[in-house]
Protein backbone atom coordinates (compact mmCIF):
# COMPACT_ATOMS: atom_id res chain seq x y z
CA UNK A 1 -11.02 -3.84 10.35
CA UNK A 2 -9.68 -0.87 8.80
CA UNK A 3 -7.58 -1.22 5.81
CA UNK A 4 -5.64 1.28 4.59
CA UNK A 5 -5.77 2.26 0.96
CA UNK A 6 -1.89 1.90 -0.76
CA UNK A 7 -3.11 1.31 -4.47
CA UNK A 8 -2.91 4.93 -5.67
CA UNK A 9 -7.11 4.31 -6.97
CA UNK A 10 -9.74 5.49 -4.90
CA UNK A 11 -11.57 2.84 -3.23
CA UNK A 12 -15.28 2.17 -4.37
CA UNK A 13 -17.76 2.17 -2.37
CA UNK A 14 -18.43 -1.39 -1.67
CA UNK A 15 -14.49 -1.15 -0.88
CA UNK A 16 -15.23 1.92 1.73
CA UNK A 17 -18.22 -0.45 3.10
CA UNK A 18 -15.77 -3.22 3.62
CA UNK A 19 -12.79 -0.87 5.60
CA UNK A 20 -10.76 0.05 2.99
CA UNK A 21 -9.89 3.81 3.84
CA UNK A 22 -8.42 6.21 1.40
CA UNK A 23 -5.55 9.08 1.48
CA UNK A 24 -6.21 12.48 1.25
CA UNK A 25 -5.35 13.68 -2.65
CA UNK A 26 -2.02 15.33 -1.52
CA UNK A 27 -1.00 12.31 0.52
CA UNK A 28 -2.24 9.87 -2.71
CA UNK A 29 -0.17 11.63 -5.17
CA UNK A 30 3.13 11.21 -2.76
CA UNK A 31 1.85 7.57 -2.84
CA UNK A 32 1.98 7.69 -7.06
CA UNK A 33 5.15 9.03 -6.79
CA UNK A 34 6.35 6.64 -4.64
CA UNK A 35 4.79 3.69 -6.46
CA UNK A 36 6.40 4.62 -9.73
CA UNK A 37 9.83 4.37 -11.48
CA UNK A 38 11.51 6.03 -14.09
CA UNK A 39 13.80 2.81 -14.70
CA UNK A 40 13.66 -0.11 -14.35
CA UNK A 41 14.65 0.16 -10.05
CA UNK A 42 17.56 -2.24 -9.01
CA UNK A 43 17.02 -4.47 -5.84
CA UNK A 44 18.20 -2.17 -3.71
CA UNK A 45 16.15 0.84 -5.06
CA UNK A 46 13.24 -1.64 -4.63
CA UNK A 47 14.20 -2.08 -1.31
CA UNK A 48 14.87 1.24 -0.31
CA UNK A 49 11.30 2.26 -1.90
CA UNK A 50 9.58 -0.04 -0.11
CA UNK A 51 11.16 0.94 3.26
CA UNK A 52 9.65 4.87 2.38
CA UNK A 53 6.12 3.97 1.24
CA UNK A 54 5.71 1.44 4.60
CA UNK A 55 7.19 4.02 6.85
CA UNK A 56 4.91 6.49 4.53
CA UNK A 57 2.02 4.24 5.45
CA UNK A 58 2.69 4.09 9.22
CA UNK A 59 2.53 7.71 8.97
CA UNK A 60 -0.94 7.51 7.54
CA UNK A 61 -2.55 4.99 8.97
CA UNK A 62 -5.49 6.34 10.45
CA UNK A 63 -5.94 3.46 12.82
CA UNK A 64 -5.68 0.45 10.14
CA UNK A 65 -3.81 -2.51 10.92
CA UNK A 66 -3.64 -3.27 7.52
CA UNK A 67 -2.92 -2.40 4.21
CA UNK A 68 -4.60 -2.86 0.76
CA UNK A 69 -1.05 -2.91 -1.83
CA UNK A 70 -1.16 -2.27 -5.80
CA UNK A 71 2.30 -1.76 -7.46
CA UNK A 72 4.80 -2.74 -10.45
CA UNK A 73 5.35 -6.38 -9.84
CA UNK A 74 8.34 -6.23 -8.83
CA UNK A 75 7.67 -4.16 -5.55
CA UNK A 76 4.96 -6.53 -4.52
CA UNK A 77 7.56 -8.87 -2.66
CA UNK A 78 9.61 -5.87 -1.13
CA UNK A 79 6.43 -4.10 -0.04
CA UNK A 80 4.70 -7.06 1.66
CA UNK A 81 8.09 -7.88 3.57
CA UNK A 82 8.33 -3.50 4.92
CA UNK A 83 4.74 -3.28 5.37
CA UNK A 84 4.75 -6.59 7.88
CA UNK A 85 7.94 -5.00 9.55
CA UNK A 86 6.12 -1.85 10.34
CA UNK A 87 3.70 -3.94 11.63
CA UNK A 88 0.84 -3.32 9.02
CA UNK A 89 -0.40 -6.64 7.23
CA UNK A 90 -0.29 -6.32 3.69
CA UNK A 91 -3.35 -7.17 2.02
CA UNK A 92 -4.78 -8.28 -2.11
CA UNK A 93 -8.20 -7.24 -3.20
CA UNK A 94 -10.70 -9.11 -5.26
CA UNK A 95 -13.74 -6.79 -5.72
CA UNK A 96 -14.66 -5.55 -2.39
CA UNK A 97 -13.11 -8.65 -0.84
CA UNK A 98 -9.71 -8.13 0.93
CA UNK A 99 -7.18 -10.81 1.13
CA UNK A 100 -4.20 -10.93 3.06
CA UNK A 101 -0.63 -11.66 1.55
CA UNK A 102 0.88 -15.44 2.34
C-alpha cells in the first residue's frame, strides 16, 4: 500500500520501507503552509483548510490510497472527514507502523 506522506517531516526510512511516500520539497512546504495558522482558525477556516490540503493531496497522490496526517489538533477531525471524502483514508503512525483513523 502506498501511503502518502501529509505530516510536513520526511519519512524515515523504515517509514519509506513500509509505503509511506514523501512530497517533493516545493510541494512539502505548500503542505507547511497549509498545515499552519497564524490564529487560532475558526471552524469554518478549519474546514475550509482541510477541504485545500485533501484536494491538495488528491493532487499529489502518486498512486496512494491513503494518507499518513500530522497537524494542530484541532485539524485532525476536519482533515480525516476531507481526506475520506476525496476518497484517500486517513491514516496515524506509530514508528514505522501505519494506522488508520476510526
Amino acid at each position: 500500500m502506498k501511503i502518502l506522506n501529509l505530516t510536513g517531516l520526511p519519512a524515515t526510512p523504515d517509514q519509506q520501507t513500509a509505503g509511506l511516500v514523501d512530497l517533493t520539497l516545493a510541494k512539502n512546504d505548500r503542505l507547511c503552509r497549509l498545515l499552519a495558522f497564524d490564529a487560532p482558525p475558526t471552524p469554518a477556516v478549519l474546514l475550509d483548510r482541510a477541504t485545500q490540503i485533501a484536494r491538495f493531496a488528491v493532487q499529489n497522490r502518486h498512486g496512494a490510497d491513503a494518507a499518513l496526517i500530522l497537524g494542530p489538533p484541532c485539524l485532525v477531525g476536519p482533515l480525516t472527514t476531507a481526506l475520506r471524502a476525496y476518497g484517500l483514508q486517513p491514516m496515524f503512525a506509530h514508528g514505522a507502523n501505519f494506522f488508520p483513523a476510526l
